[in-house]
C-alpha atoms as a PDB file:
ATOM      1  CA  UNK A   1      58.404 134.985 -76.762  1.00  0.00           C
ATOM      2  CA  UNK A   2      60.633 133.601 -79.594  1.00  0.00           C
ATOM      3  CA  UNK A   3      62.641 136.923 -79.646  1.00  0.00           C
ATOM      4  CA  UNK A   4      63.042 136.531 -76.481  1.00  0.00           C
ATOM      5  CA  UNK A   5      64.358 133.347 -76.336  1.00  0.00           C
ATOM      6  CA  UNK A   6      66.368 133.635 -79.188  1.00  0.00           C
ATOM      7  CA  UNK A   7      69.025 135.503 -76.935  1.00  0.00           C
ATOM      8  CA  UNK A   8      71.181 132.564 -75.721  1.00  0.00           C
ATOM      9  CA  UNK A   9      71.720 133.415 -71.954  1.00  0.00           C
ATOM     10  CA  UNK A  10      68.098 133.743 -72.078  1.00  0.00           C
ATOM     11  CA  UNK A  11      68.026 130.148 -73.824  1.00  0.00           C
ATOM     12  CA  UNK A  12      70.918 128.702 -71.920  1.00  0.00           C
ATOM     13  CA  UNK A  13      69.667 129.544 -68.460  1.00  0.00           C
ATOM     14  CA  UNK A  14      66.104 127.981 -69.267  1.00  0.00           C
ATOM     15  CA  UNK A  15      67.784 124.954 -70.210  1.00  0.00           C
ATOM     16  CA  UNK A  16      69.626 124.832 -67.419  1.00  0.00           C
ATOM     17  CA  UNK A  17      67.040 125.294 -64.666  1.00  0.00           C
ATOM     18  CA  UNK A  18      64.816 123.049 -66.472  1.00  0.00           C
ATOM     19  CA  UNK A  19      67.130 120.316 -66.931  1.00  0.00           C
ATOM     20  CA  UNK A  20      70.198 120.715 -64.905  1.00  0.00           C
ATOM     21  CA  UNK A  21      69.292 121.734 -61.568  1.00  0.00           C
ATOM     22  CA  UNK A  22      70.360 125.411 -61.810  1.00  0.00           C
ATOM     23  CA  UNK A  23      74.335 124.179 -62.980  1.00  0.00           C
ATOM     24  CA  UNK A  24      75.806 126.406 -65.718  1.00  0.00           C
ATOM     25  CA  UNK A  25      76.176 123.135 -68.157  1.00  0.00           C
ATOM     26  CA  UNK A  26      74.840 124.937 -71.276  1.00  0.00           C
ATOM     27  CA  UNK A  27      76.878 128.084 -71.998  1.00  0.00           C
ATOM     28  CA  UNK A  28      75.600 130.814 -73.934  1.00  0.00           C
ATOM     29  CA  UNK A  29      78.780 131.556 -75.948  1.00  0.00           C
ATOM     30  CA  UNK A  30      78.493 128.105 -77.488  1.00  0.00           C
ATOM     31  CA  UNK A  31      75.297 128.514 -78.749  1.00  0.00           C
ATOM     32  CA  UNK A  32      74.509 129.192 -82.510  1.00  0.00           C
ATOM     33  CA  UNK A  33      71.297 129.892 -84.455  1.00  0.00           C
ATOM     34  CA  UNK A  34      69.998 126.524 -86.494  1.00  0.00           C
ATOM     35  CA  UNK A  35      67.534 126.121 -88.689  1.00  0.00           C
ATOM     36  CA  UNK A  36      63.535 125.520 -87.109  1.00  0.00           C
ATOM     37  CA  UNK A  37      62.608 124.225 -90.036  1.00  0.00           C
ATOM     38  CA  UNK A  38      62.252 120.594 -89.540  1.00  0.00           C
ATOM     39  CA  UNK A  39      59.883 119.459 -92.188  1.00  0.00           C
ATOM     40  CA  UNK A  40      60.619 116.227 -93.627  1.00  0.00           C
ATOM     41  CA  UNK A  41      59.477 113.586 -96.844  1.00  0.00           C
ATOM     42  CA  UNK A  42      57.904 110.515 -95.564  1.00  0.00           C
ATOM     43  CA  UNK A  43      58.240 107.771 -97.982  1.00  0.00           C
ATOM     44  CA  UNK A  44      55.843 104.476 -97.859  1.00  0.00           C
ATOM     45  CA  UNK A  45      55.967 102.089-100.392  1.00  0.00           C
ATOM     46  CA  UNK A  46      56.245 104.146-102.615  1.00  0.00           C
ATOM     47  CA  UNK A  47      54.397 107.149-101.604  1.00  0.00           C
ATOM     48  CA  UNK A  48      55.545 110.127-100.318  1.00  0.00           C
ATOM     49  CA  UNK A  49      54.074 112.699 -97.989  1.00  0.00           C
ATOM     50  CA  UNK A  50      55.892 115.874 -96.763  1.00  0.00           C
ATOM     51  CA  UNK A  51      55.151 116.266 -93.319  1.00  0.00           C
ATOM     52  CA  UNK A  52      55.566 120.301 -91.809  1.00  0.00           C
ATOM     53  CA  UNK A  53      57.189 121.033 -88.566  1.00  0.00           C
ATOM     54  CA  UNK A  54      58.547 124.018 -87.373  1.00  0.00           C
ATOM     55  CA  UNK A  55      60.197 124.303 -83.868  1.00  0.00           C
ATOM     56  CA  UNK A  56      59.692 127.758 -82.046  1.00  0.00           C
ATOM     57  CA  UNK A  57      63.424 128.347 -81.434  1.00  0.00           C
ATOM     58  CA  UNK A  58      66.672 126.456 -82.279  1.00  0.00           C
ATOM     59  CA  UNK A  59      70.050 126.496 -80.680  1.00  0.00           C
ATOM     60  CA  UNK A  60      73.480 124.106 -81.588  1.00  0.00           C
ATOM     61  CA  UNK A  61      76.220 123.726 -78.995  1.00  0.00           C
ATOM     62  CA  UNK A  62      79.541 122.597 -80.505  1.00  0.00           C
ATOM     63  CA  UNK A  63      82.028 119.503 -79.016  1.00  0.00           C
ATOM     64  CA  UNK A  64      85.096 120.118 -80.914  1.00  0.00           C
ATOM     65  CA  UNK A  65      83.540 118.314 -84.252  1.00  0.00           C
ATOM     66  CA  UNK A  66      80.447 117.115 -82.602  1.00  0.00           C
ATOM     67  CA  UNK A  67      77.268 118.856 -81.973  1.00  0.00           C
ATOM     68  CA  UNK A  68      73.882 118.675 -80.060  1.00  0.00           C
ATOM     69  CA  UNK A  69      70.839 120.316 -80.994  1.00  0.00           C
ATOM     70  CA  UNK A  70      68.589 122.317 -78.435  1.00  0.00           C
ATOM     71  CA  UNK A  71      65.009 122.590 -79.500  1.00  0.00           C
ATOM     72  CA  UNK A  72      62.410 124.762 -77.688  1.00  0.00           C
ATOM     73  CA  UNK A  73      58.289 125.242 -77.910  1.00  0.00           C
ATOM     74  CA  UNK A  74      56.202 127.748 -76.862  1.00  0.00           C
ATOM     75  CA  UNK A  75      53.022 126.201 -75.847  1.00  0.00           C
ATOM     76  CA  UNK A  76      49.684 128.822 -74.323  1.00  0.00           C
ATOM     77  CA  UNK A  77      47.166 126.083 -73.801  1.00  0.00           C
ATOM     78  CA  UNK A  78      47.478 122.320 -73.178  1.00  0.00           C
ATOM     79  CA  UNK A  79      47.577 119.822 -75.468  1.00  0.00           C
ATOM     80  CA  UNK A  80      46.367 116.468 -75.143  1.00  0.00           C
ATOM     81  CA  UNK A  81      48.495 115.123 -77.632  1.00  0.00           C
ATOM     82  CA  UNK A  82      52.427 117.174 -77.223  1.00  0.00           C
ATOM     83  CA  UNK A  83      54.681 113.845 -76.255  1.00  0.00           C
ATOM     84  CA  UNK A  84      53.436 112.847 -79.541  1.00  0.00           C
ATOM     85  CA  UNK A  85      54.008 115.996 -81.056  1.00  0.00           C
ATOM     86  CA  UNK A  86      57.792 115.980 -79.359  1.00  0.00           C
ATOM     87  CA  UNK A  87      58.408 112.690 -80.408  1.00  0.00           C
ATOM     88  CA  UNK A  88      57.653 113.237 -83.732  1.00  0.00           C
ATOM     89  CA  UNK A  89      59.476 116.629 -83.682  1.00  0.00           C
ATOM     90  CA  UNK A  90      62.565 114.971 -82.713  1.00  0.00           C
ATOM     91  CA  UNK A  91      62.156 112.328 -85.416  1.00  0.00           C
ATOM     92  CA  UNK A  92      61.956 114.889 -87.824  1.00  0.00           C
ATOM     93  CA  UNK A  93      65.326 116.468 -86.630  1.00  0.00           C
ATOM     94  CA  UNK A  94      67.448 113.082 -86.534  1.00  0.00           C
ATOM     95  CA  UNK A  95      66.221 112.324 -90.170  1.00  0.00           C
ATOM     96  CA  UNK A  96      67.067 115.868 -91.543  1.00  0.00           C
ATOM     97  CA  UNK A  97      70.371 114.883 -90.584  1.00  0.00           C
ATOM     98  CA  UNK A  98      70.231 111.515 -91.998  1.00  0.00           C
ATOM     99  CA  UNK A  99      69.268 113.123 -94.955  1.00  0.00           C
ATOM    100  CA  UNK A 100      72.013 114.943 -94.877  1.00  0.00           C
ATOM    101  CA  UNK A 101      74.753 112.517 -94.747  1.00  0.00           C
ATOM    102  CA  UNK A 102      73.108 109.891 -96.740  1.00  0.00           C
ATOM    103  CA  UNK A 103      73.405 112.623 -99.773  1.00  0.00           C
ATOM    104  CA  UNK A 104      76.759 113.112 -98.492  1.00  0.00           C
ATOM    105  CA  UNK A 105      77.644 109.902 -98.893  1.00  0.00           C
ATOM    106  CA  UNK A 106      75.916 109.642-101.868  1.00  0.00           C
ATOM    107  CA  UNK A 107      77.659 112.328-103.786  1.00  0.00           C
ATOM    108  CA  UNK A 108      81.299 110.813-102.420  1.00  0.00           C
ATOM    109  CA  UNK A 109      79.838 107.057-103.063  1.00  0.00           C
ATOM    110  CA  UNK A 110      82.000 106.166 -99.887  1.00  0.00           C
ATOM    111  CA  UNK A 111      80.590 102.841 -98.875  1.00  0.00           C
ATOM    112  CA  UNK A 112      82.344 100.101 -97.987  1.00  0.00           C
ATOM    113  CA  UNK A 113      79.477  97.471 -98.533  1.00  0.00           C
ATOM    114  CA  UNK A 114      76.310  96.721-100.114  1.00  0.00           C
ATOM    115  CA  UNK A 115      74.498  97.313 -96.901  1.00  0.00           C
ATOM    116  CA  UNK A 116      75.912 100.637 -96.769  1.00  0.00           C
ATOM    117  CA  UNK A 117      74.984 101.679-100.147  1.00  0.00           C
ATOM    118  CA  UNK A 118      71.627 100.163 -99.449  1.00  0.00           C
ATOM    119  CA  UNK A 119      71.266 102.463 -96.283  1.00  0.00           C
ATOM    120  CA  UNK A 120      73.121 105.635 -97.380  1.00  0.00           C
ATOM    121  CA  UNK A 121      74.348 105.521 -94.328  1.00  0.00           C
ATOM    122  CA  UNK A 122      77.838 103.701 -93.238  1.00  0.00           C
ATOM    123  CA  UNK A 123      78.640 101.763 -90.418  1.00  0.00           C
ATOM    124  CA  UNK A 124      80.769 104.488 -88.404  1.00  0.00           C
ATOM    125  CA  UNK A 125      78.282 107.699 -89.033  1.00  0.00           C
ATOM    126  CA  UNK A 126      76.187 109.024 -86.641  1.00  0.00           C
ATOM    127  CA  UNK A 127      74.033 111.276 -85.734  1.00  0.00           C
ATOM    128  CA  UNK A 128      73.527 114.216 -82.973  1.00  0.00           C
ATOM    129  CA  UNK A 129      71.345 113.953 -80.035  1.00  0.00           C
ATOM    130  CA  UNK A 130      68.441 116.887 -80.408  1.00  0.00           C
ATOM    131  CA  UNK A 131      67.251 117.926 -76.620  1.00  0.00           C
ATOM    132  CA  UNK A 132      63.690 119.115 -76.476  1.00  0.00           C
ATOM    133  CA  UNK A 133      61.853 121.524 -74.164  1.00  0.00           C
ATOM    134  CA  UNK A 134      57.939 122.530 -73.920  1.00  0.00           C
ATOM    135  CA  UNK A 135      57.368 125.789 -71.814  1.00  0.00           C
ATOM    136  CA  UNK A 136      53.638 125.732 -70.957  1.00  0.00           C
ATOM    137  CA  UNK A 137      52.658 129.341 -69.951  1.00  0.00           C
ATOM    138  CA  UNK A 138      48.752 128.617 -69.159  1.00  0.00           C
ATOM    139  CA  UNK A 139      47.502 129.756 -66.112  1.00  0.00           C
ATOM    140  CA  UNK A 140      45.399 125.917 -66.004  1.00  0.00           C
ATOM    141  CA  UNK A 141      47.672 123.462 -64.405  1.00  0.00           C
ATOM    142  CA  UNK A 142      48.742 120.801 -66.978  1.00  0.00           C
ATOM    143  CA  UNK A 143      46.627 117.698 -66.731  1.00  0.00           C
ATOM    144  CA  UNK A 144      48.024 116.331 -70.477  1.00  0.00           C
ATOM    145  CA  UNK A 145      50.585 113.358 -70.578  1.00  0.00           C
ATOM    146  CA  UNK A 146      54.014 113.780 -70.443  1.00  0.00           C
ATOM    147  CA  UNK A 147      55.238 110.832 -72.052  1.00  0.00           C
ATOM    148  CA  UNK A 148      53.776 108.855 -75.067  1.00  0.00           C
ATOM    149  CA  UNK A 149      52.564 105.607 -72.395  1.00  0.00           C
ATOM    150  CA  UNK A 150      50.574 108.326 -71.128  1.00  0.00           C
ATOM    151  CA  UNK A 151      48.434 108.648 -74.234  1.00  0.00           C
ATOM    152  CA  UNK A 152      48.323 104.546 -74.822  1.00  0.00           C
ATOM    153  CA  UNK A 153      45.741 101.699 -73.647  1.00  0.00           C
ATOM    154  CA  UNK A 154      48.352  99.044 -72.894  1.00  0.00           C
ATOM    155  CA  UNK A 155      47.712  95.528 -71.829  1.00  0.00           C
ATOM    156  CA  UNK A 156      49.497  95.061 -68.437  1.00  0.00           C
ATOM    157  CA  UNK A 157      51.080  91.987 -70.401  1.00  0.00           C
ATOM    158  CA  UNK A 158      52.452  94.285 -73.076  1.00  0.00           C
ATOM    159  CA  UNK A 159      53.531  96.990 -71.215  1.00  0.00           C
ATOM    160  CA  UNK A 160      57.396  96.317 -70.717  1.00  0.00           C
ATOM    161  CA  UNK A 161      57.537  95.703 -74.536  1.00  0.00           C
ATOM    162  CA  UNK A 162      56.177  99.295 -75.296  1.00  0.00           C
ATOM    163  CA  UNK A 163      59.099 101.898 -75.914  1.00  0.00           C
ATOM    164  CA  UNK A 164      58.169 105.081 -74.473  1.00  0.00           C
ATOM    165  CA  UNK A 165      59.059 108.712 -75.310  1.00  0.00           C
ATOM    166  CA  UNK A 166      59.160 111.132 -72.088  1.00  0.00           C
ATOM    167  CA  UNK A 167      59.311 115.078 -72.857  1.00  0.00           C
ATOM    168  CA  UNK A 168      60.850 117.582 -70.781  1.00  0.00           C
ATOM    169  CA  UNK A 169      57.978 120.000 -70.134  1.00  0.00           C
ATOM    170  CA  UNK A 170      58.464 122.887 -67.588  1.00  0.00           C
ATOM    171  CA  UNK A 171      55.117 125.173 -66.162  1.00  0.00           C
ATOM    172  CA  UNK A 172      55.256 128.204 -65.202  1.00  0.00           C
ATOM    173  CA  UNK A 173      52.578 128.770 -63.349  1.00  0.00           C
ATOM    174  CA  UNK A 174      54.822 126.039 -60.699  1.00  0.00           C
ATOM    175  CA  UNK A 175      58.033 127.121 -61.485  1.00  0.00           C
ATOM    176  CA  UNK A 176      58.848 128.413 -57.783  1.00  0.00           C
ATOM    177  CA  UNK A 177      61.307 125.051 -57.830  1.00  0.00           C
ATOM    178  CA  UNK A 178      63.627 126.235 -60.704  1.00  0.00           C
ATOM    179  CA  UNK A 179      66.910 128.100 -60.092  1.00  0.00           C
ATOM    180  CA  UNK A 180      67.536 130.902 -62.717  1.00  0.00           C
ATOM    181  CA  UNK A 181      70.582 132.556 -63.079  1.00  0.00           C
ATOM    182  CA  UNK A 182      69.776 135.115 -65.691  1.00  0.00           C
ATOM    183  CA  UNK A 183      67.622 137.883 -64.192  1.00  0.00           C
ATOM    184  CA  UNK A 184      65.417 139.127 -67.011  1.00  0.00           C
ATOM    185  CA  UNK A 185      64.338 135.158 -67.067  1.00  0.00           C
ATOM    186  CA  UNK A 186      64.076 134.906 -63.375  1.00  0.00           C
ATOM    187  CA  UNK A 187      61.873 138.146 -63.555  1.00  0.00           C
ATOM    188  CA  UNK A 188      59.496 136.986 -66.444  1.00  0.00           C
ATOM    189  CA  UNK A 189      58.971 134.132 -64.253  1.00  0.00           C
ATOM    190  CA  UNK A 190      58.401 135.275 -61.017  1.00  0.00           C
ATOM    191  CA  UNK A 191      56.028 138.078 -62.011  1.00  0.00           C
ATOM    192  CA  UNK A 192      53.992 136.088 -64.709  1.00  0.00           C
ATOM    193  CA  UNK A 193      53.523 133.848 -61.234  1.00  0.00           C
ATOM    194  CA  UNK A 194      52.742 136.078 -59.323  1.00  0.00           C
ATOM    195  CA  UNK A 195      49.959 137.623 -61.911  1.00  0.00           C
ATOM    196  CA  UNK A 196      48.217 133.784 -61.372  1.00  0.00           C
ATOM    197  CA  UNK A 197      48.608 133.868 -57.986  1.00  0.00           C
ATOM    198  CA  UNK A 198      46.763 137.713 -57.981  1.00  0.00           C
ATOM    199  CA  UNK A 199      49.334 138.572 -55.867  1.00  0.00           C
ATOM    200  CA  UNK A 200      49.812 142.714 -56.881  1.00  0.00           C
ATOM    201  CA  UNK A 201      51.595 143.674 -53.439  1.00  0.00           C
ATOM    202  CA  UNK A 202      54.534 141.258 -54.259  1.00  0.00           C
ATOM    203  CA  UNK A 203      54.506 142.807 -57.465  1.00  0.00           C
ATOM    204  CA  UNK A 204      54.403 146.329 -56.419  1.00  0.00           C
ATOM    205  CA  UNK A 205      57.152 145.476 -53.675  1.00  0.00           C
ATOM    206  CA  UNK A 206      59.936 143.554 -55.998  1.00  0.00           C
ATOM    207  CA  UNK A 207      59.446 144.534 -59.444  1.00  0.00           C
ATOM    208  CA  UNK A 208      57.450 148.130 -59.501  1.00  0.00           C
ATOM    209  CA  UNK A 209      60.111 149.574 -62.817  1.00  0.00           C
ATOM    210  CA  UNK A 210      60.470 147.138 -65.347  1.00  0.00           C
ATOM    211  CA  UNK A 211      62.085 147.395 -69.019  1.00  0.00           C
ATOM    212  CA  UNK A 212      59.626 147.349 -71.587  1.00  0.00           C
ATOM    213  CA  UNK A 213      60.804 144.230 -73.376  1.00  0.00           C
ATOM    214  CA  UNK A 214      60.248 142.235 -70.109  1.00  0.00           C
ATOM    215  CA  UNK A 215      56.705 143.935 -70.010  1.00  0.00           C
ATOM    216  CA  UNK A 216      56.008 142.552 -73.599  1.00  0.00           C
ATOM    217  CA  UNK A 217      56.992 139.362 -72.639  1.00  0.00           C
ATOM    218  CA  UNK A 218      55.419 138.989 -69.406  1.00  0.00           C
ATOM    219  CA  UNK A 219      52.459 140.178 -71.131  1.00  0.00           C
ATOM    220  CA  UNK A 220      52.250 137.965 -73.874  1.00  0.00           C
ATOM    221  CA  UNK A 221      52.940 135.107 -71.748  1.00  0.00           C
ATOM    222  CA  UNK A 222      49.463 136.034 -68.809  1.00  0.00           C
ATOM    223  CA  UNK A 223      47.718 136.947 -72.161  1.00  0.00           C
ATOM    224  CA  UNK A 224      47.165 140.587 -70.309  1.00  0.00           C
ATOM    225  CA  UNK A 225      46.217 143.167 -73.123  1.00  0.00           C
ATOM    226  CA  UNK A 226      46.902 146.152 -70.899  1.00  0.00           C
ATOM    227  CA  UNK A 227      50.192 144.802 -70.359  1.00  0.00           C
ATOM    228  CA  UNK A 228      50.996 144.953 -73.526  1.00  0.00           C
ATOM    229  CA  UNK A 229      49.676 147.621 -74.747  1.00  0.00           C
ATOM    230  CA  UNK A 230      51.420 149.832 -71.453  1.00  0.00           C
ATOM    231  CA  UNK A 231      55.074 148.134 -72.577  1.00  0.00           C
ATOM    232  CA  UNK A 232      54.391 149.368 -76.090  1.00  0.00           C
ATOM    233  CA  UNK A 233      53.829 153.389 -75.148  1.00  0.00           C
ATOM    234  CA  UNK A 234      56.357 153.700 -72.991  1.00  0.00           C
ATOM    235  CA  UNK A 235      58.804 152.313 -75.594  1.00  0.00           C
ATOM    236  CA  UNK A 236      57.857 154.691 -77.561  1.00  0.00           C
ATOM    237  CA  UNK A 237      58.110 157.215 -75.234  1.00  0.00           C
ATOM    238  CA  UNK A 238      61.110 155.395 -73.910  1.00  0.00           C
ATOM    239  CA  UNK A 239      60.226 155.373 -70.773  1.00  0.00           C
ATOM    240  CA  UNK A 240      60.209 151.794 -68.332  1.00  0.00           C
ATOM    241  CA  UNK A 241      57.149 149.807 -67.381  1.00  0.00           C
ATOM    242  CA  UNK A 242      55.542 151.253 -64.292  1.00  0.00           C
ATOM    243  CA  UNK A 243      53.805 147.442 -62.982  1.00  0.00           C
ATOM    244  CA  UNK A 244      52.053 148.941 -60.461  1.00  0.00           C
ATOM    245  CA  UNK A 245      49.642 151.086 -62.650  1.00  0.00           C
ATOM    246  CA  UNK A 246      49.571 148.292 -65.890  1.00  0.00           C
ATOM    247  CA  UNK A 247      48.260 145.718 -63.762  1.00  0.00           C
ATOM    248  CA  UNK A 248      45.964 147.930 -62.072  1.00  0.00           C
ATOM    249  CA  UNK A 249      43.355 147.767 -65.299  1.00  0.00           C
ATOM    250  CA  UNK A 250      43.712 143.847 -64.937  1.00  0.00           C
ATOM    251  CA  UNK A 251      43.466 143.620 -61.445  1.00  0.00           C
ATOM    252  CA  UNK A 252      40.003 145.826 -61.840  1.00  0.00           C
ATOM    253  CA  UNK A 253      38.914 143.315 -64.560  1.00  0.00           C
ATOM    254  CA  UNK A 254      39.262 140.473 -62.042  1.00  0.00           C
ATOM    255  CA  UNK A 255      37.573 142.127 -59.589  1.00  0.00           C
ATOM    256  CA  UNK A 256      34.660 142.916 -61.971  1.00  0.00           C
ATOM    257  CA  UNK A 257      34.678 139.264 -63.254  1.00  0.00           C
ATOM    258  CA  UNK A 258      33.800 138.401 -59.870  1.00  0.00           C
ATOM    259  CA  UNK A 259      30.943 140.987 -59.543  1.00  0.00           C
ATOM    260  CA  UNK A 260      29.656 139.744 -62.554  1.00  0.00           C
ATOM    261  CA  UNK A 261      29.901 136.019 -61.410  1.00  0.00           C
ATOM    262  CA  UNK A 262      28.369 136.922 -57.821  1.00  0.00           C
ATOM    263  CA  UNK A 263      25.046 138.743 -60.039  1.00  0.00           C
ATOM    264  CA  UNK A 264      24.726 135.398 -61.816  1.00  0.00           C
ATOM    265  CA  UNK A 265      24.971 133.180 -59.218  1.00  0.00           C
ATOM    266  CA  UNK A 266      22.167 135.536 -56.953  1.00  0.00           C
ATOM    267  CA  UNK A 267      20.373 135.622 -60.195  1.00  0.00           C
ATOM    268  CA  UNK A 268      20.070 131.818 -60.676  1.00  0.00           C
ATOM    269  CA  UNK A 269      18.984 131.642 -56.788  1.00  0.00           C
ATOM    270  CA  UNK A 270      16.266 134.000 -56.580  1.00  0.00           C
ATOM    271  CA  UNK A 271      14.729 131.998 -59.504  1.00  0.00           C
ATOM    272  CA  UNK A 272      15.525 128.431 -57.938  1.00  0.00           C
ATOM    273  CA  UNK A 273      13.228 129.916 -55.143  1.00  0.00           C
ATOM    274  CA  UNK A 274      10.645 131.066 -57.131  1.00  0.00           C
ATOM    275  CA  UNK A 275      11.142 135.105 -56.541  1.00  0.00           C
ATOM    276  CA  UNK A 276       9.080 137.139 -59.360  1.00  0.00           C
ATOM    277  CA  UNK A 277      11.944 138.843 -62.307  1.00  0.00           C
ATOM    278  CA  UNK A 278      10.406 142.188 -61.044  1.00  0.00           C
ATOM    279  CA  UNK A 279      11.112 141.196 -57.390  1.00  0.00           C
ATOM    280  CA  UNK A 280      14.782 140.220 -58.685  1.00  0.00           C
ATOM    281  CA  UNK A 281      15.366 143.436 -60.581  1.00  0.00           C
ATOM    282  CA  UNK A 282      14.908 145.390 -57.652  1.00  0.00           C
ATOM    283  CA  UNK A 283      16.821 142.998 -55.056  1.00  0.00           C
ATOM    284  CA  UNK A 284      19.435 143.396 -57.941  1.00  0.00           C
ATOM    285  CA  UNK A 285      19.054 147.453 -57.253  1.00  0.00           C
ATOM    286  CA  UNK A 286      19.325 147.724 -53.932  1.00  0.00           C
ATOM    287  CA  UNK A 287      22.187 145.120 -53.696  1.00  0.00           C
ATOM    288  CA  UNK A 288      24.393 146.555 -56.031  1.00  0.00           C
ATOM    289  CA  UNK A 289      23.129 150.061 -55.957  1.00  0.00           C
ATOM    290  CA  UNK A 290      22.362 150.158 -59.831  1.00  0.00           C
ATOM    291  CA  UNK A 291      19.845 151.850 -61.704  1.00  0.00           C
ATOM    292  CA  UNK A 292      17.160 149.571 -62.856  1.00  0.00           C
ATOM    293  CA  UNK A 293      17.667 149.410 -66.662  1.00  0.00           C
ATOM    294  CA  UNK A 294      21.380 147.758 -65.548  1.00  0.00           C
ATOM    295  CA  UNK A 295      19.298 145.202 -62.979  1.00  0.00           C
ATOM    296  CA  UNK A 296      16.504 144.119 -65.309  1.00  0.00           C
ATOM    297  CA  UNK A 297      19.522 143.622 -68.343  1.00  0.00           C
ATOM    298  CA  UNK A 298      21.201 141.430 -65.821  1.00  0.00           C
ATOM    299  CA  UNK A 299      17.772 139.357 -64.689  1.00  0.00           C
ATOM    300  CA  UNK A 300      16.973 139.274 -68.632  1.00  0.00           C
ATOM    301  CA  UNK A 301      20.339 137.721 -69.584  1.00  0.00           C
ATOM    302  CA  UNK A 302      21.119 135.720 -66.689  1.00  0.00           C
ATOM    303  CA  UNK A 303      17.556 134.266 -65.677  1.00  0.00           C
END
């Protein structure tokens, strides 16, 4: 997933659907690699903690001398805590740039005041706005906050004197609403939909031949195994993904969870009414048509 948003009209359209309606506002050919790395030294009376962060992927645009920073994380299961994470991620990024200029300015001891020397930091600098964006790729729709009053037990009184810290947070599992202009990320997101949604004839209709890179992604991001491991022989056979025949092993294992669940569920029954385990073994036979050392396993495990 980073690799594949590294590529910036991957990383440019994403931001764009997500936070522009669809309009071509970020460009790819502005876009440069920066550094993830936003780890920082928190300093309190006079102790000092470093505090790790490291953002998935990284992108700067450039205004003339100006800049803004695009930050984006991967995220496979919720978290009950990410505005907080954001928020702090974003901290982290404004003060590695007050860091910085403040030993810029230290170094050319340019201050025109006291309060500026006290600071590090003179009256005209400023810093860069940093844009962050959560992808959430679970196939659970997101039931976490999505702003830091979310997480808070506020007094009604108290509430309007609270500062609160929104994130930008797409799903992808409801991303129908999006308009993508790139079509490898238009692809990754319609399939890896459509996988949630079980819905293999839409699959087999729109995207049957697929490159294996968009496999591999679209893999990693349902969590299917077979996926991935399909995308990974035919790249080295150099062949394309044939969709049709890697989802077929998943589509199987979905239909066998729900064997299993029905066998559980009878299972649980026939004891809630009081039917003998011998008498549920060989229900368990002639329901399912299996021998009986695989009907009294099931009764023994599921009883």
């Amino acid at each position: 997933l980073k690799t594949f948003w590294r590529d910036s009209e991957h990383f440019a359209d994403l931001f764009n659907a997500a936070l522009f309606d669809g309009r071509q506002v970020l460009k790819a050919g502005d876009l440069t690699e920066a550094d993830t790395d936003i780890s920082s030294v928190l300093k309190f009376n006079g102790h000092a903690e470093t505090m790790q962060k490291i953002l998935d992927v990284v992108k700067k645009t450039a205004y003339g001398v100006d800049f803004v920073i695009w930050g984006l994380e991967n995220q496979a299961k919720i978290h009950y805590a990410m505005p907080l994470r954001h928020m702090i991620g974003d901290a982290f990024s404004y003060m590695k740039e007050y860091d910085e200029i403040a030993a810029q300015n230290r170094k050319d001891k340019d201050f025109d005041s006291s309060d500026e020397f006290l600071s590090n930091f003179r009256k005209t600098d400023r810093l860069h706005p940093v844009i962050s964006l959560c992808v959430y790729y679970g196939e659970r729709e997101w039931d976490g906050p999505l702003s830091l009053k979310d997480m808070l037990k506020i007094p009604e009184e108290l509430e309007a004197m609270i500062s609160d810290y929104k994130m930008n947070l797409i799903q992808v599992r409801t991303s129908e609403s999006l308009k993508f202009c790139n079509p490898d990320v238009d692809t990754v997101f319609d399939v890896s939909r459509a996988i949630y949604a079980r819905d293999y004839q839409k699959i087999n209709r729109k995207y049957k031949d697929q490159a294996t890179d968009l496999g591999l992604v679209i893999g990693a991001i349902t969590e299917s195994q077979q996926l991935i491991d399909h995308a990974l022989e035919l790249e080295r056979k150099g062949g394309r993904v044939d969709m049709c025949n890697a989802l077929e092993e998943l589509k199987q294992e979905g239909v066998q969870e729900g064997v299993q669940k029905g066998i559980r569920i009878l299972i649980r029954t026939y004891k809630d009414f009081n039917v003998t385990k011998d008498s549920a073994v060989k229900k368990l036979m002639e329901e399912f048509s299996m021998p009986e050392d695989e009907a009294a396993n099931y009764v023994n495990r599921y009883w």
